[in-house]
Protein backbone atom coordinates (compact mmCIF):
# COMPACT_ATOMS: atom_id res chain seq x y z
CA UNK A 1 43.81 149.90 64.38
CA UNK A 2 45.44 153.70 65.45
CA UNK A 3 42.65 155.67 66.88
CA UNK A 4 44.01 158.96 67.47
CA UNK A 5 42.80 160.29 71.11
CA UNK A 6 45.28 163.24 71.87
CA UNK A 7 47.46 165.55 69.42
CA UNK A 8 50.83 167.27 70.81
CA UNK A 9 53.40 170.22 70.04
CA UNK A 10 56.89 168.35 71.19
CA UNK A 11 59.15 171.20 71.19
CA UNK A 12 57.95 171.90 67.23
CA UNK A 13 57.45 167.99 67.01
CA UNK A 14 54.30 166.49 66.03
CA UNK A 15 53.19 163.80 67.99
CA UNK A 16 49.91 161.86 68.69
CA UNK A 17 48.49 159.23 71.07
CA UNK A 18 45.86 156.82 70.86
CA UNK A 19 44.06 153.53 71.11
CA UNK A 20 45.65 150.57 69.13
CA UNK A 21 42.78 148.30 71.21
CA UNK A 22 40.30 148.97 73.64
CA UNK A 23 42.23 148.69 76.80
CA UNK A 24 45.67 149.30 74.71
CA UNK A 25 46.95 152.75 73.84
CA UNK A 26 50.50 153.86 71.73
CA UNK A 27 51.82 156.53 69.67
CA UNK A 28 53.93 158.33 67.46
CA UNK A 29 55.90 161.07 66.98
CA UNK A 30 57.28 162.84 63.99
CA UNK A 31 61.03 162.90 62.78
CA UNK A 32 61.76 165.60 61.24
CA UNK A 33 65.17 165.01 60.52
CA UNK A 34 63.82 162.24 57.65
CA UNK A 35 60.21 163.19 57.89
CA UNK A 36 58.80 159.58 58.99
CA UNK A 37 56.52 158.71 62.63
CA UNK A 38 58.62 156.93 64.92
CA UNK A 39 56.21 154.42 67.16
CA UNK A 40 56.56 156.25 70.72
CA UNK A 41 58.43 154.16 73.89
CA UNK A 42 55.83 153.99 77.21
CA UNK A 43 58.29 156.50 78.39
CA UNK A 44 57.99 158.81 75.73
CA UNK A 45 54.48 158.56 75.85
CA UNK A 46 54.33 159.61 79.46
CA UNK A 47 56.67 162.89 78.39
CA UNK A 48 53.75 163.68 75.97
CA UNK A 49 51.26 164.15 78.84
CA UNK A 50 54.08 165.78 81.36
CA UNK A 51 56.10 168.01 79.05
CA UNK A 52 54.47 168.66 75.58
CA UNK A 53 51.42 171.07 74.50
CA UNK A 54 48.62 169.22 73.84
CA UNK A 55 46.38 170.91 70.93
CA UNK A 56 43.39 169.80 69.82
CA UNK A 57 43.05 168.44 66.41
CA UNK A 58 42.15 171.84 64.27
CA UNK A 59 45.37 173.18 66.26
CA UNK A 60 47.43 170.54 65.31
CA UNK A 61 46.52 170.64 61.57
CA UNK A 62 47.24 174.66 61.61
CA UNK A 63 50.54 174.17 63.09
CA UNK A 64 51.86 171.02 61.51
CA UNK A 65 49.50 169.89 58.70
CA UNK A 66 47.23 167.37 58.27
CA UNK A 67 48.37 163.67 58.70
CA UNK A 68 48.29 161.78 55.38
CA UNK A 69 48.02 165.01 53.15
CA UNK A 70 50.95 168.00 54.47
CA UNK A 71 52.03 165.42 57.15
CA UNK A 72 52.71 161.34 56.01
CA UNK A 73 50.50 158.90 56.64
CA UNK A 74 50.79 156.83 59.78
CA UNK A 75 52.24 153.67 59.65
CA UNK A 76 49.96 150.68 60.26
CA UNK A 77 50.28 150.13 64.18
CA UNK A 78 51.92 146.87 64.97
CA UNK A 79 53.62 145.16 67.63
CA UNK A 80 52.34 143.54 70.51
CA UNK A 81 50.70 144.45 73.53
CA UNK A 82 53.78 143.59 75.71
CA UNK A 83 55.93 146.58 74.08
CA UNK A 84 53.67 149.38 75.05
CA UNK A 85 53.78 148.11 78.66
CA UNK A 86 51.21 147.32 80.98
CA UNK A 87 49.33 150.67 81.13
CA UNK A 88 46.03 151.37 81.93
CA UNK A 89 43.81 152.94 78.69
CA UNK A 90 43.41 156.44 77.68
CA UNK A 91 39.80 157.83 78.34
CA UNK A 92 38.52 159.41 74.73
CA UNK A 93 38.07 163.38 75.02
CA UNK A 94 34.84 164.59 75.50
């Protein structure tokens, strides 16, 4: 499960964030350089909030494309809950 909760302009990157679990949250972010989603660190995830613009999902799909048509799919979200740390959930947008 990859419920997508926030989208994000990374310096012309695409990225997203969002709830792999209910009190578990990861994400990815586009490479461009071979045009597949790279599973975000805790780290990188925490850049996303700080440093990137976040754009809601009708500004994300006018800028970058829509993910799984313009954009590829996202991989299926695996891993365990010990590699995206020990943070607290994301709250869904209102």
């Amino acid at each position: 499960m990859f419920d997508i909760t926030h989208y994000f302009d990374w310096e012309n990157v695409p990225a997203v964030v969002g709830d792999v679990s209910e009190t578990h949250f990861s994400g990815f972010y586009l490479d461009v350089d071979d045009n597949t989603w790279n599973k975000a660190k805790p780290v990188t995830i925490l850049e996303l909030f700080r440093v990137a613009e976040e754009l809601n999902k009708n500004d994300f799909e006018a800028t970058f494309g829509v993910i799984g048509k313009d954009l590829p799919p996202l991989p299926e979200w695996t891993g365990t809950f010990g590699d995206i740390g020990e943070l607290p959930p994301l709250s869904k947008p209102s």
